[in-house]
Protein backbone atom coordinates (compact mmCIF):
# COMPACT_ATOMS: atom_id res chain seq x y z
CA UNK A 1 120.34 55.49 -10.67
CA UNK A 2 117.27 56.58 -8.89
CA UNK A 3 115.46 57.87 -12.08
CA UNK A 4 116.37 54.94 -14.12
CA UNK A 5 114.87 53.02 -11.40
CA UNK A 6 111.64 55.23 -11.33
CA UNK A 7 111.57 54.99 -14.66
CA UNK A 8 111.79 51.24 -14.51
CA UNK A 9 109.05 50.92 -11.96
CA UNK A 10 106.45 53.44 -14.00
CA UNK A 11 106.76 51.65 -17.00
CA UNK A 12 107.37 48.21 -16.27
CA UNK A 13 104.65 48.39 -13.49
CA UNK A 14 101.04 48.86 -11.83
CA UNK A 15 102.73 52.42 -10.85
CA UNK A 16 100.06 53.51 -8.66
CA UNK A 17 101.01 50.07 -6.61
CA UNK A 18 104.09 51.26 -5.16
CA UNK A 19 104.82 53.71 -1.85
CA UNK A 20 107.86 56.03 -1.75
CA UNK A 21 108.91 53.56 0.53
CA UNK A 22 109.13 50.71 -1.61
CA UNK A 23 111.05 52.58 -4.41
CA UNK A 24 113.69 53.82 -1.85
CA UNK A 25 113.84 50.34 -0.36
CA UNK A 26 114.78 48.79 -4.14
CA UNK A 27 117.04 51.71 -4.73
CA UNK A 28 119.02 51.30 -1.53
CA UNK A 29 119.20 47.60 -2.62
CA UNK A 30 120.65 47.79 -5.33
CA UNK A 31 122.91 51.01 -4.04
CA UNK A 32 124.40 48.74 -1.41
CA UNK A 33 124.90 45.63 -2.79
CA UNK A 34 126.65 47.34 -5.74
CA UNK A 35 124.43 45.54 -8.10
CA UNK A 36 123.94 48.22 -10.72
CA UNK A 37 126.93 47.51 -12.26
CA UNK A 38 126.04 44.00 -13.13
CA UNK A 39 122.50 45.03 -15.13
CA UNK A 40 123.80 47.71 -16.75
CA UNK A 41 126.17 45.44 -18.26
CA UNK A 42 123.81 42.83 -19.11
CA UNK A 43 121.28 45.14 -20.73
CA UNK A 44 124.17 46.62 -22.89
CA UNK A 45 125.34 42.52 -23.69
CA UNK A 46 121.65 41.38 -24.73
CA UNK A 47 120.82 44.51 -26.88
CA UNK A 48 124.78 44.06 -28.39
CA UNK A 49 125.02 40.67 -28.64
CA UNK A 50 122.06 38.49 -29.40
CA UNK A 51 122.29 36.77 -32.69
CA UNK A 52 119.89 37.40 -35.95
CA UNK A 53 117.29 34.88 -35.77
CA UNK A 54 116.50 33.57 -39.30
CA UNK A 55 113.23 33.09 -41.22
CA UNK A 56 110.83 31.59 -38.66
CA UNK A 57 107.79 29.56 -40.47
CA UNK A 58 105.77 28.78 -37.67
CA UNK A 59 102.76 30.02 -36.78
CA UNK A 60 102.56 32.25 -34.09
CA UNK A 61 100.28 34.13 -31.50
CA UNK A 62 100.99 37.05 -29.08
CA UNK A 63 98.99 37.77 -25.88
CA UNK A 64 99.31 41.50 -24.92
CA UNK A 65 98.67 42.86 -21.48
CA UNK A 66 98.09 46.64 -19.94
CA UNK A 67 100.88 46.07 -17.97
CA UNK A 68 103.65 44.41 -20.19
CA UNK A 69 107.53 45.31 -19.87
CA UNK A 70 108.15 45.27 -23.43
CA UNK A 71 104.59 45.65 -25.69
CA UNK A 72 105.04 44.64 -29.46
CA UNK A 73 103.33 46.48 -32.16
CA UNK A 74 100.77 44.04 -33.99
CA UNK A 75 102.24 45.63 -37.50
CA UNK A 76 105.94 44.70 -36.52
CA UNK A 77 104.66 40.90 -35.53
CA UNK A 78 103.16 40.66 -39.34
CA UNK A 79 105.85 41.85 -40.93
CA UNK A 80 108.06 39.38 -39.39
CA UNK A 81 106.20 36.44 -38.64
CA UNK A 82 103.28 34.45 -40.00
CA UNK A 83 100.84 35.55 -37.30
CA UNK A 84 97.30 33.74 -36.61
């Protein structure tokens, strides 16, 4: 649990933001609350479960940041969407 925490911090994250201390204080959060259980399960549902979206006609823009959780490729927003 600790590395996929790390993990989750160093890419998700300003890394260089966080002490030790603040990574063993989330980790012992979510060690004693028993809370792991619970994401792991909802990460598994949403990348399971979500339905197909269909052809979407919009036009659309992205903003990406340095720091975003998820970044999109440009190429894979064209190919998908009719991007401005």
């Amino acid at each position: 649990m600790a590395g996929w925490l790390i993990e989750k911090f160093h890419d998700w994250s300003d890394w260089k933001r966080f002490s030790l201390d603040d990574i063993l204080y989330n980790l012992t959060l979510y060690w004693m609350t028993d809370c792991a259980p619970s994401f792991i399960t909802a990460y598994y549902g949403n990348s399971n479960t979500l339905p197909l979206l269909g052809e979407i006609r919009v036009l659309i823009g992205i903003a990406r940041f340095p720091h975003d959780i998820l970044p999109v490729l440009k190429d894979w927003i064209e190919q998908r969407y009719n991007l401005i």
